[in-house]
N, C-alpha and C. Protein backbone atom coordinates (compact mmCIF):
# COMPACT_ATOMS: atom_id res chain seq x y z
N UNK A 1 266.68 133.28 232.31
CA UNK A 1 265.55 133.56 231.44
C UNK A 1 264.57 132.39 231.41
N UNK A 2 265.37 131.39 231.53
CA UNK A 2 264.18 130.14 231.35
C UNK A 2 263.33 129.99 232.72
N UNK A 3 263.88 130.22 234.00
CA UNK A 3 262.91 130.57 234.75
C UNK A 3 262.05 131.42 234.92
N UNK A 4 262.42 132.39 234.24
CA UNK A 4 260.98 133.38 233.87
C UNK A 4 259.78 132.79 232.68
N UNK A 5 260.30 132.96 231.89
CA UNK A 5 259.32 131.87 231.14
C UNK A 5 258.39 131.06 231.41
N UNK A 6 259.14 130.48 232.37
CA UNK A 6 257.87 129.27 233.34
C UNK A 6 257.26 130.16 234.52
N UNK A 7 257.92 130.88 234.97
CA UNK A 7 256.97 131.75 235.88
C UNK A 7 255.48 132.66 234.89
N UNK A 8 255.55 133.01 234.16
CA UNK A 8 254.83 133.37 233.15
C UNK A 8 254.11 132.17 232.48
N UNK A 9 254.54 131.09 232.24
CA UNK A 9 253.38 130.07 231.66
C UNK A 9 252.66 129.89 232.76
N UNK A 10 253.26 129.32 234.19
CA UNK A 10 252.56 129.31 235.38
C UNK A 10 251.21 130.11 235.61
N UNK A 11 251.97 131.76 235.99
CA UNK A 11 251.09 132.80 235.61
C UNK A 11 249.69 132.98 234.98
N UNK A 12 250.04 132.40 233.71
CA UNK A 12 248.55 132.48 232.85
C UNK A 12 248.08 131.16 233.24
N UNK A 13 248.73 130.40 233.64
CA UNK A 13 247.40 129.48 233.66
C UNK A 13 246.86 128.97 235.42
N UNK A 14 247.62 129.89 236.05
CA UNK A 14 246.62 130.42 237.45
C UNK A 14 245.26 131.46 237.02
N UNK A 15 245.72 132.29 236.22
CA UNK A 15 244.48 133.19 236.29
C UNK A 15 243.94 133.03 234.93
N UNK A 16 244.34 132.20 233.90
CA UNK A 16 243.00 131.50 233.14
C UNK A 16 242.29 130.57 234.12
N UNK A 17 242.62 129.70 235.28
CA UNK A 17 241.83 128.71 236.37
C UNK A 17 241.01 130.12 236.99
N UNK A 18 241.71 131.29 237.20
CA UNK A 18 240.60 132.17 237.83
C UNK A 18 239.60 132.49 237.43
N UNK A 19 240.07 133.25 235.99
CA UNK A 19 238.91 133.50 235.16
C UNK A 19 237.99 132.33 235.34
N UNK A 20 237.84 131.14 235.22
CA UNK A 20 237.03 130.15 235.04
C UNK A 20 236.18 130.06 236.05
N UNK A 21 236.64 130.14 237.44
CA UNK A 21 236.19 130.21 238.30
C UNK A 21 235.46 131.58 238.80
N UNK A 22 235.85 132.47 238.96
CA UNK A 22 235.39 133.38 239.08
C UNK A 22 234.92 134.53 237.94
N UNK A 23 234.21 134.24 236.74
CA UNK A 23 233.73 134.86 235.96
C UNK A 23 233.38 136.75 236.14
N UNK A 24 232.55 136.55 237.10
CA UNK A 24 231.74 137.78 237.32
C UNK A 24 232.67 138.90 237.60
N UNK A 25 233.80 137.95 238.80
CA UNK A 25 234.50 139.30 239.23
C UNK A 25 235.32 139.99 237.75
N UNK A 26 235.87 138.81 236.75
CA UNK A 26 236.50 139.31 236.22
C UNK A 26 235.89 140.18 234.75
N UNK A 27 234.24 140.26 234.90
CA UNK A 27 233.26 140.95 234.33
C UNK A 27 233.39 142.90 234.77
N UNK A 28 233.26 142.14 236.24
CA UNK A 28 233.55 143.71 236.96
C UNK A 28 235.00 144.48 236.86
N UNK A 29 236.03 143.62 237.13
CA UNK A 29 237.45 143.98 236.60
C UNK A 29 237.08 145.10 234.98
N UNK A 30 236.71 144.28 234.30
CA UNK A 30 236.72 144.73 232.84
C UNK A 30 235.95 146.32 232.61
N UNK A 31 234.69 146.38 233.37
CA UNK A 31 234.05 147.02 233.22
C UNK A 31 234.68 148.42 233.94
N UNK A 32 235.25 148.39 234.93
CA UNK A 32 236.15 149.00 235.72
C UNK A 32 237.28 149.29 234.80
N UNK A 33 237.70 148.54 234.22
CA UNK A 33 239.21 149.19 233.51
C UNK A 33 238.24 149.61 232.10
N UNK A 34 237.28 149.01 231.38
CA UNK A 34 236.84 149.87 230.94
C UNK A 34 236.49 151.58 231.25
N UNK A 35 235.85 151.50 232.08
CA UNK A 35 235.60 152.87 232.55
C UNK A 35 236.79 153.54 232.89
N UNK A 36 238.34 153.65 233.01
CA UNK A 36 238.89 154.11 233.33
C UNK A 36 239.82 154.28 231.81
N UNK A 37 239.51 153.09 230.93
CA UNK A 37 239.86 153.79 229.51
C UNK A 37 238.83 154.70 228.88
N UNK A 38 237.43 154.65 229.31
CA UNK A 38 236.76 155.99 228.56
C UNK A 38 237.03 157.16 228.79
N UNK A 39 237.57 157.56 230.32
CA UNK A 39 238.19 158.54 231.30
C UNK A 39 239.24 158.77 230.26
N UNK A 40 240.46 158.22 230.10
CA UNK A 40 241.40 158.27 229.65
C UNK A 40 241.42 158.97 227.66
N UNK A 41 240.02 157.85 227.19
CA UNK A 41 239.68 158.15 225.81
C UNK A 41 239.53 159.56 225.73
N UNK A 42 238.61 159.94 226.64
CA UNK A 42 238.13 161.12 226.55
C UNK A 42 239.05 162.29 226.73
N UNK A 43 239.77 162.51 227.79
CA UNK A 43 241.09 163.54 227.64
C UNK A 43 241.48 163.63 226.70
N UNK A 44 242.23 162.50 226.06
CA UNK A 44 242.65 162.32 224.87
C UNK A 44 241.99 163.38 223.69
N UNK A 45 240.73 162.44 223.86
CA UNK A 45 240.06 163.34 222.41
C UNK A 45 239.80 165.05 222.53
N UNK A 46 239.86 165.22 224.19
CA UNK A 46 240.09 166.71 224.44
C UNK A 46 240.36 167.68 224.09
N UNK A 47 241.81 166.78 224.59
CA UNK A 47 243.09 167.78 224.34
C UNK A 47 243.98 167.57 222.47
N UNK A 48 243.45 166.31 222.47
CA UNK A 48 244.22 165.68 221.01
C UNK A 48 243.59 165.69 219.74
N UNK A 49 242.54 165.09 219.94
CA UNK A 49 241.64 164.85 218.34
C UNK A 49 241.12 166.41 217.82
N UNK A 50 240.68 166.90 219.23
CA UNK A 50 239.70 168.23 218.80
C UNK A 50 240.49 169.32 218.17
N UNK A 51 241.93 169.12 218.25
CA UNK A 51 242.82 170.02 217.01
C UNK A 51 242.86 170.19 215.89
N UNK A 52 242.69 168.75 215.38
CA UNK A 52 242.56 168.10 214.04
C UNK A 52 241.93 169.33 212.77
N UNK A 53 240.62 169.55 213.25
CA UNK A 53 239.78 170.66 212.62
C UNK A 53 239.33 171.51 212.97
N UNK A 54 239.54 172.68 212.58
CA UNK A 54 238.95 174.45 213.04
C UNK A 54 237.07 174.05 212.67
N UNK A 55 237.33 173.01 211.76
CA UNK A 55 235.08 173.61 211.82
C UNK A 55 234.30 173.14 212.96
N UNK A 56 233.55 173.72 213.13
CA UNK A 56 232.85 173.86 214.57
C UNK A 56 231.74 172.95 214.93
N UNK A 57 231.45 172.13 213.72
CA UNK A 57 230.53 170.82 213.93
C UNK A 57 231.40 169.66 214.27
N UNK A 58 232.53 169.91 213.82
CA UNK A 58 233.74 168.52 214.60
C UNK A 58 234.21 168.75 215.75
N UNK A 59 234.24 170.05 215.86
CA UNK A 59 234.80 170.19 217.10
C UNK A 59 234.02 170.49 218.35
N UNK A 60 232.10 170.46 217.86
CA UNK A 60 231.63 170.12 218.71
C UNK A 60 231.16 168.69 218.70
N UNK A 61 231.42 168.07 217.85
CA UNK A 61 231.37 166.12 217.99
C UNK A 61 231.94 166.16 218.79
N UNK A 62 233.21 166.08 218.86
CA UNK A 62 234.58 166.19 219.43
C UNK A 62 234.26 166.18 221.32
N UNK A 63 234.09 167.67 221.35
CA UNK A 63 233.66 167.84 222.19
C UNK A 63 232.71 166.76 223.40
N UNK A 64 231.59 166.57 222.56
CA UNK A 64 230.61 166.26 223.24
C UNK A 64 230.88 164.68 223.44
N UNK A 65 231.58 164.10 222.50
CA UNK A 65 232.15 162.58 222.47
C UNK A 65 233.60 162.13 223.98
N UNK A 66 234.04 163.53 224.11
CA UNK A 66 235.11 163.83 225.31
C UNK A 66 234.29 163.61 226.57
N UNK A 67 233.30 164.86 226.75
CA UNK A 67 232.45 164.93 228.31
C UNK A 67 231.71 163.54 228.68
N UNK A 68 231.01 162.96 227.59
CA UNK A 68 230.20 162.03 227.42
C UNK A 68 231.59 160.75 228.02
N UNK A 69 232.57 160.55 227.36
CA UNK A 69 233.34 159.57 228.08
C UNK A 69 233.95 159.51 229.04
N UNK A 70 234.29 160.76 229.33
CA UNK A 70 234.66 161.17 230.90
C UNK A 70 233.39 160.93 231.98
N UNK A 71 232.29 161.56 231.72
CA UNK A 71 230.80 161.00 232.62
C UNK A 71 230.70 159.55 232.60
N UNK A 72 230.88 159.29 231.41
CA UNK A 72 230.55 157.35 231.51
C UNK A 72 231.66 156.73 232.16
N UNK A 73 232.59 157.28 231.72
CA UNK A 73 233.99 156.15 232.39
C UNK A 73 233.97 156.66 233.76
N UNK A 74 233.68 157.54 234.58
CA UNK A 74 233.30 157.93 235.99
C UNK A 74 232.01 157.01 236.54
N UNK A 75 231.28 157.10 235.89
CA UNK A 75 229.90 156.37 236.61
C UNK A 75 230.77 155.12 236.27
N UNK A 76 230.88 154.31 235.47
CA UNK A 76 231.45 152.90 235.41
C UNK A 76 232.35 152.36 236.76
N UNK A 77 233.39 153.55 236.51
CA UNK A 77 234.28 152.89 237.81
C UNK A 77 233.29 153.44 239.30
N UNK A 78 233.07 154.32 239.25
CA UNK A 78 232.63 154.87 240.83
C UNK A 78 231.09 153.93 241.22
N UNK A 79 229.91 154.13 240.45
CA UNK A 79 228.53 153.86 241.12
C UNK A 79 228.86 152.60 241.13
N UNK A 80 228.89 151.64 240.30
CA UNK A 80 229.05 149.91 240.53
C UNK A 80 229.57 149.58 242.16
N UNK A 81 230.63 150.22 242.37
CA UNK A 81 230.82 149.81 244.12
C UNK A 81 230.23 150.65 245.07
N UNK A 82 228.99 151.36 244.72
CA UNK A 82 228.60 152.38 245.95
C UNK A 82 227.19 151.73 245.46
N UNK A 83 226.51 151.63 244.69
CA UNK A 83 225.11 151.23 244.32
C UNK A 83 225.43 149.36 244.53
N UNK A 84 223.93 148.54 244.33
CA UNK A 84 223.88 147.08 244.44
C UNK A 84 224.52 146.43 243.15
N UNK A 85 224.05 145.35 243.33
CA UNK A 85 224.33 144.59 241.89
C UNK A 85 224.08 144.51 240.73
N UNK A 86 223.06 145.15 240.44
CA UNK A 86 221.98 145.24 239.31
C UNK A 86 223.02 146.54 238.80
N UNK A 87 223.55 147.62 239.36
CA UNK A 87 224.42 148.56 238.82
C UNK A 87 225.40 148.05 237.59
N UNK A 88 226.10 146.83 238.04
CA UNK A 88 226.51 146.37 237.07
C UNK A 88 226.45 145.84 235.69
N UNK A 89 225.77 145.37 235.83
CA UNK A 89 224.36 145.18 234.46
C UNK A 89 224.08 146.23 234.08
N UNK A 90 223.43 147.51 234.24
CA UNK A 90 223.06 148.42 234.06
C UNK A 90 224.66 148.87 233.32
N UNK A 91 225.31 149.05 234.25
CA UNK A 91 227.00 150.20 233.12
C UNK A 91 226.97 149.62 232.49
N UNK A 92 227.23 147.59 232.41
CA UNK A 92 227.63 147.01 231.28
C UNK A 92 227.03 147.60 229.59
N UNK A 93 225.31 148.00 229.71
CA UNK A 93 224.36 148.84 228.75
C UNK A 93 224.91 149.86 228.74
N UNK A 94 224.98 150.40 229.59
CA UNK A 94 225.52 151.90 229.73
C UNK A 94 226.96 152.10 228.73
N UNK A 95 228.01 151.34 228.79
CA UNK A 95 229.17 151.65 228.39
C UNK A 95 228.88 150.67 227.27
N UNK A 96 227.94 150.07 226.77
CA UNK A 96 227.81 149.34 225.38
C UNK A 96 227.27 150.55 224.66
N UNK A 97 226.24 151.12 224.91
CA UNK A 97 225.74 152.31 224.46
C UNK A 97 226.78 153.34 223.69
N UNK A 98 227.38 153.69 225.09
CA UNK A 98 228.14 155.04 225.07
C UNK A 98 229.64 154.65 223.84
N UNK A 99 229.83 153.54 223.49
CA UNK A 99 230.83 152.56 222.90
C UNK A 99 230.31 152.68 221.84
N UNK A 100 229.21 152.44 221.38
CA UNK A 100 228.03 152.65 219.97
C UNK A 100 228.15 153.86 219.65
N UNK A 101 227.52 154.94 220.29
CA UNK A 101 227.56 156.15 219.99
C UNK A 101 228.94 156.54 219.79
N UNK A 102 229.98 157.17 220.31
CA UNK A 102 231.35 157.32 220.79
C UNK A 102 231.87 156.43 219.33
N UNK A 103 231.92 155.53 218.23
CA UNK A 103 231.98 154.97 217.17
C UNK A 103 231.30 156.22 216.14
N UNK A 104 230.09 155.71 216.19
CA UNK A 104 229.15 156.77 215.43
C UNK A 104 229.91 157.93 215.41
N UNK A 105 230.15 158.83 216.73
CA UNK A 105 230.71 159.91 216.31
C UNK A 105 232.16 160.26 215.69
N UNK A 106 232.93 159.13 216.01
CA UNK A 106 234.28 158.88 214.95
C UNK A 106 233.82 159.01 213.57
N UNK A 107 233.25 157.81 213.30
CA UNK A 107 232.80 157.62 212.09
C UNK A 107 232.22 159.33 211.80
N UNK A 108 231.74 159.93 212.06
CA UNK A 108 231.42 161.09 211.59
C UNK A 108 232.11 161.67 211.57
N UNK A 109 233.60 162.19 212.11
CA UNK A 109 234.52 163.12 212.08
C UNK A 109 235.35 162.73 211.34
N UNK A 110 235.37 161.25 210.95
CA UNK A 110 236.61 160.63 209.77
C UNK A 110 235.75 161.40 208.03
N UNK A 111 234.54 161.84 208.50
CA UNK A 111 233.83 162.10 207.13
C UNK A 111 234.14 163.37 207.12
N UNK A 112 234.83 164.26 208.61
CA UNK A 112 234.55 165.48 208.22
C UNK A 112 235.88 165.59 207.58
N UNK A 113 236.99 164.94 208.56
CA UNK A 113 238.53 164.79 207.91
C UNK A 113 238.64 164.26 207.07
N UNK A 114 237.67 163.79 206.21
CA UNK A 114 237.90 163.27 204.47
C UNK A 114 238.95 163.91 203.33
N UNK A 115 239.12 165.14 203.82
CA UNK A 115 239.35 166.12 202.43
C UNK A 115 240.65 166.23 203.19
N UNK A 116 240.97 165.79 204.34
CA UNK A 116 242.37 166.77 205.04
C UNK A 116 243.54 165.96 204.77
N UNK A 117 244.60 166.23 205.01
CA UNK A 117 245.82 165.27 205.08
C UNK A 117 245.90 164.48 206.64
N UNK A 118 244.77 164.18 207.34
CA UNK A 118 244.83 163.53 208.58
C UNK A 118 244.96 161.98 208.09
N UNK A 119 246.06 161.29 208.64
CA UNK A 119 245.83 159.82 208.02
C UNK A 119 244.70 158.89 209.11
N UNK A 120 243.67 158.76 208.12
CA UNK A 120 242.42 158.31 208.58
C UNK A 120 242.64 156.40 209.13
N UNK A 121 243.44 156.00 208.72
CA UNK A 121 243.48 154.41 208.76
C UNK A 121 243.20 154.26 210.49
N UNK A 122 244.09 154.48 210.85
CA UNK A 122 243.92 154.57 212.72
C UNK A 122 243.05 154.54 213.21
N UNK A 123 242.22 156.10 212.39
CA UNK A 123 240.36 156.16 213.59
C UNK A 123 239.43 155.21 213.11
N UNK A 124 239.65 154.84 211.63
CA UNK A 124 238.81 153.66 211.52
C UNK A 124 239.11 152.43 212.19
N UNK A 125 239.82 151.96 212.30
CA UNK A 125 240.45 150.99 213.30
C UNK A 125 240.00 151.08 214.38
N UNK A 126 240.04 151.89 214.74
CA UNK A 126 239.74 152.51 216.36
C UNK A 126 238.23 152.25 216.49
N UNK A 127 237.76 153.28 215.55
CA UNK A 127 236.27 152.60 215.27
C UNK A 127 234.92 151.45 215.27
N UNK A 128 236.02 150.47 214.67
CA UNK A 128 235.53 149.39 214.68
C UNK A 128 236.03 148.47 215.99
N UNK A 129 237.14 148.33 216.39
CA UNK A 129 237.56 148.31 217.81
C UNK A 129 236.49 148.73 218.81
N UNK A 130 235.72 149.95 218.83
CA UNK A 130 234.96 150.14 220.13
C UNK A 130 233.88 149.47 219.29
N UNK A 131 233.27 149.26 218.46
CA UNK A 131 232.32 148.48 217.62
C UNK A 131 232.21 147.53 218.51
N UNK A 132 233.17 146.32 218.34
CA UNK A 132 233.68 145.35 219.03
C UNK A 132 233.43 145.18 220.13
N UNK A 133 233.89 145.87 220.89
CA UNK A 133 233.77 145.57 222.58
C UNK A 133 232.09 145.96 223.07
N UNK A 134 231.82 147.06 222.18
CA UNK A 134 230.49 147.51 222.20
C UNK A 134 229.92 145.89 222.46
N UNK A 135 229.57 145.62 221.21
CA UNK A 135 228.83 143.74 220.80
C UNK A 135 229.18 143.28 221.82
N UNK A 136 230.59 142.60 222.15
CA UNK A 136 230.74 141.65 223.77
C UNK A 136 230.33 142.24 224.95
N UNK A 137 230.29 143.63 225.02
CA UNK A 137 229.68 144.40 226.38
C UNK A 137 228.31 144.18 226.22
N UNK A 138 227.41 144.23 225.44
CA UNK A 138 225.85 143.46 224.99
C UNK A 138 225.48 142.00 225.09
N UNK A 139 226.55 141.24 225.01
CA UNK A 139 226.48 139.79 225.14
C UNK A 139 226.86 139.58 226.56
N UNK A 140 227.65 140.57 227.58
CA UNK A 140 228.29 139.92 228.44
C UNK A 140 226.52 139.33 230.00
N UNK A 141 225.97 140.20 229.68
CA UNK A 141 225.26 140.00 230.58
C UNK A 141 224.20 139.01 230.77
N UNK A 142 224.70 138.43 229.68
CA UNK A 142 223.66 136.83 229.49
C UNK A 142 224.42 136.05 229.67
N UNK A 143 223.65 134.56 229.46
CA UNK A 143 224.61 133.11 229.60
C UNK A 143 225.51 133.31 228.81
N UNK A 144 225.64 133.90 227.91
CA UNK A 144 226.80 134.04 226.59
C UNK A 144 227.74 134.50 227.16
N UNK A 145 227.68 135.85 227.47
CA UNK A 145 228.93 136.30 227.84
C UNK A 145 229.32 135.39 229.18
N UNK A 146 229.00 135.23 230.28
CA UNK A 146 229.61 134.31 230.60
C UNK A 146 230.41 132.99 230.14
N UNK A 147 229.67 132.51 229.10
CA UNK A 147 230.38 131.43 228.25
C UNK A 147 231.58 132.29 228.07
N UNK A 148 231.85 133.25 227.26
CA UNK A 148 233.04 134.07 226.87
C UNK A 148 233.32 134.22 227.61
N UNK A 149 233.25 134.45 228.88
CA UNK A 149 234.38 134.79 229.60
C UNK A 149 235.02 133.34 230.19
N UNK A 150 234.60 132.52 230.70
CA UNK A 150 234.61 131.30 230.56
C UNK A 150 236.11 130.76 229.00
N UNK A 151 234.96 130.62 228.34
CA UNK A 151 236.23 130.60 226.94
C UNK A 151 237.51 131.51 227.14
N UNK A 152 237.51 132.34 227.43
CA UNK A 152 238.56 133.29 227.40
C UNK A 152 239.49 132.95 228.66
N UNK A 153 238.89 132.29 229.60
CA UNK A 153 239.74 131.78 230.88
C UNK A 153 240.82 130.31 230.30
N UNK A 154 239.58 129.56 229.40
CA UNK A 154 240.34 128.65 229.08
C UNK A 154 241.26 128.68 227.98
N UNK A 155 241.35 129.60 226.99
CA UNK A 155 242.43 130.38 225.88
C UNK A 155 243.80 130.43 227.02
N UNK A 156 243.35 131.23 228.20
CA UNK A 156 244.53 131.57 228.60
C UNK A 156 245.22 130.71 229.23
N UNK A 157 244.70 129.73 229.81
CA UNK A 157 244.96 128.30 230.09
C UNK A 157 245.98 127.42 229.32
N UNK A 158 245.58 127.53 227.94
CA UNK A 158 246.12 127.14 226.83
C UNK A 158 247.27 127.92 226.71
N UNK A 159 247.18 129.04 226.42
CA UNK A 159 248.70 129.81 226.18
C UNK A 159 249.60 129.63 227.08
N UNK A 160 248.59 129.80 228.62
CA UNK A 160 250.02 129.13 229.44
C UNK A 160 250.37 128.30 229.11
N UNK A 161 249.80 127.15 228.80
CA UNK A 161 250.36 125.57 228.95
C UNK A 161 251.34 125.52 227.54
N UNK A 162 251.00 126.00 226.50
CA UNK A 162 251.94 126.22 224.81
C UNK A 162 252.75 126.81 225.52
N UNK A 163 252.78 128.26 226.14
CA UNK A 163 254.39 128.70 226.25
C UNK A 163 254.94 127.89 227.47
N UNK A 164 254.63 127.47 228.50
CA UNK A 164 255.43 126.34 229.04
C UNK A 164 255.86 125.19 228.20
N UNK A 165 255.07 124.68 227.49
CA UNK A 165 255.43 123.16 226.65
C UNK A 165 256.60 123.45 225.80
N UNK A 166 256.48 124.81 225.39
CA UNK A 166 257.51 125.23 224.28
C UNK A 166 258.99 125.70 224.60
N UNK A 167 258.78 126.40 225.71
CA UNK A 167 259.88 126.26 226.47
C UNK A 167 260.87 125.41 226.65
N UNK A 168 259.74 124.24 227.56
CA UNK A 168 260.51 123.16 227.86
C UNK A 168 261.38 122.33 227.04
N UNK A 169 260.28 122.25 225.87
CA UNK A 169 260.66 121.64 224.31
C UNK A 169 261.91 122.70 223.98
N UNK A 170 262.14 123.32 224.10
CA UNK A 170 263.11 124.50 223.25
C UNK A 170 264.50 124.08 224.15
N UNK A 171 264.22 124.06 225.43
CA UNK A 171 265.58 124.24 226.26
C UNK A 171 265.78 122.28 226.32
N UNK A 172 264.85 121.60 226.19
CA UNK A 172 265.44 119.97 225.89
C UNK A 172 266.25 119.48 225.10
N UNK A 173 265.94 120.71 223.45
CA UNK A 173 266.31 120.27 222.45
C UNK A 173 268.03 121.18 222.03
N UNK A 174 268.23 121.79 223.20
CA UNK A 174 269.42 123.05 222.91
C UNK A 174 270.35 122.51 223.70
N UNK A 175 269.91 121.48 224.26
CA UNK A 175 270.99 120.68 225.79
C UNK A 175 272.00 119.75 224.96
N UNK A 176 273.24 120.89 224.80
CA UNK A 176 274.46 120.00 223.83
C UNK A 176 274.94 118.65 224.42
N UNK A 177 274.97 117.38 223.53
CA UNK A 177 275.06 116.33 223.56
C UNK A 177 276.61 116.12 223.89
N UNK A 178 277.09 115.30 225.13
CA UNK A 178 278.24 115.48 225.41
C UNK A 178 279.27 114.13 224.53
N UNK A 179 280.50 114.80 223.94
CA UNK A 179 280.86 114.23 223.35
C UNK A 179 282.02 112.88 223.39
N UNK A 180 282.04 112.14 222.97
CA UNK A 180 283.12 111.38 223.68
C UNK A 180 284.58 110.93 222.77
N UNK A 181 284.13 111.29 221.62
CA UNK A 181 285.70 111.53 221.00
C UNK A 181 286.25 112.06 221.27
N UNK A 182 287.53 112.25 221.15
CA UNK A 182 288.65 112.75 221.31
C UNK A 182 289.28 113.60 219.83
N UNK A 183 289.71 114.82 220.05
CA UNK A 183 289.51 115.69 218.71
C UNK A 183 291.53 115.64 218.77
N UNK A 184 292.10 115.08 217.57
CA UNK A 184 293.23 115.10 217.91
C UNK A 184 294.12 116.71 217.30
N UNK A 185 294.91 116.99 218.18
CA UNK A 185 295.86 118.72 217.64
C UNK A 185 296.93 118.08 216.94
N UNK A 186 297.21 118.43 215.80
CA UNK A 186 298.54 117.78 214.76
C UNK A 186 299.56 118.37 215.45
N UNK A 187 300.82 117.67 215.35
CA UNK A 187 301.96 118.43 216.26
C UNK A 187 302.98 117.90 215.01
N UNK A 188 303.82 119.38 215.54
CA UNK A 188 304.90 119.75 214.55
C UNK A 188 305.71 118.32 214.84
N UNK A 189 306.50 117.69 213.89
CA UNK A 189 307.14 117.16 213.76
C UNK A 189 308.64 117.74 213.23
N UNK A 190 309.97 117.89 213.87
CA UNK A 190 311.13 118.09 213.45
C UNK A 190 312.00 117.41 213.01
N UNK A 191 312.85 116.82 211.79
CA UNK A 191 313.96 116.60 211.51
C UNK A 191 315.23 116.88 211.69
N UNK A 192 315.55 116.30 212.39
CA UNK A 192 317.53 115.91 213.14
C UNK A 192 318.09 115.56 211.55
């Protein structure tokens, strides 16, 4: 186990040095697995959320919040490697947008499921979660987000290097001290 451990501190702090170095690609990485979680979001809300309520204004939110992430998370992963560079920039708006809206319309269906026994804590969460990435998908395409991604190379840098240090520290401090007394066994003594 302790060699895994260090293979894993190792780990992160090869590809926090990547991240650092190679920013952009790991811009495009993101945007790419983004788009393949809106793909994914969207089935979901398909086949899953749109049960929730028989009324027909949620379940055409619903609806239209599904197609809409399936189209975006398709253009995200597919046009970026068939179109130039500027494509990228462009989804990054594109899936900040669709991340804004796609919120908005949660937020509207948690108002319609107000009255129901649906436990709401989750989609708000969820909510504010695409909120979130929304904002850093808006920042990423400036010097900022580069800084962040940048920062975020060197976080992981750090975690490697804590869970290696801690490790090491953990298995230094567990290394039983060898003893040199002698532990004596009482022995029966008999009377003749």
């Amino acid at each position: 186990m302790k060699k895994w451990n260090y293979f894993i501190a190792g780990l992160l702090g090869v590809l926090g040095i990547l991240i650092l170095i190679f920013p952009a690609f790991w811009i495009r990485l993101i945007v790419i697995l983004l788009g393949l979680g809106a793909v994914g979001y969207g089935i979901y809300n398909f086949s899953y959320i749109k049960k929730l309520s028989e009324e027909s204004s949620y379940r055409s939110a619903i609806m239209i919040r599904s197609l809409v992430s399936i189209i975006i998370g398709l253009l995200a992963v597919v046009l970026p490697m068939v179109v130039a560079e500027t494509m990228w920039t462009i989804m990054i708006y594109v899936l900040a947008v669709y991340l804004v809206v796609a919120a908005c319309l949660g937020f509207y269906g948690m108002y319609i499921l107000r009255n129901t026994e649906v436990e709401l804590k989750n989609y708000l969460l969820e909510n504010f979660i695409l909120l979130a990435i929304a904002v850093f998908l808006f920042l990423v395409p400036a010097q900022l987000g580069i800084a962040l991604v940048r920062i975020l190379g060197l976080a992981v840098i750090a975690v490697g290097a804590f869970f290696g240090l801690s490790e090491w520290y953990i298995n230094k401090k567990s290394v039983p001290a060898e003893t040199t007394e002698k532990t004596e066994v009482p022995t029966e003594t008999t009377e003749n």
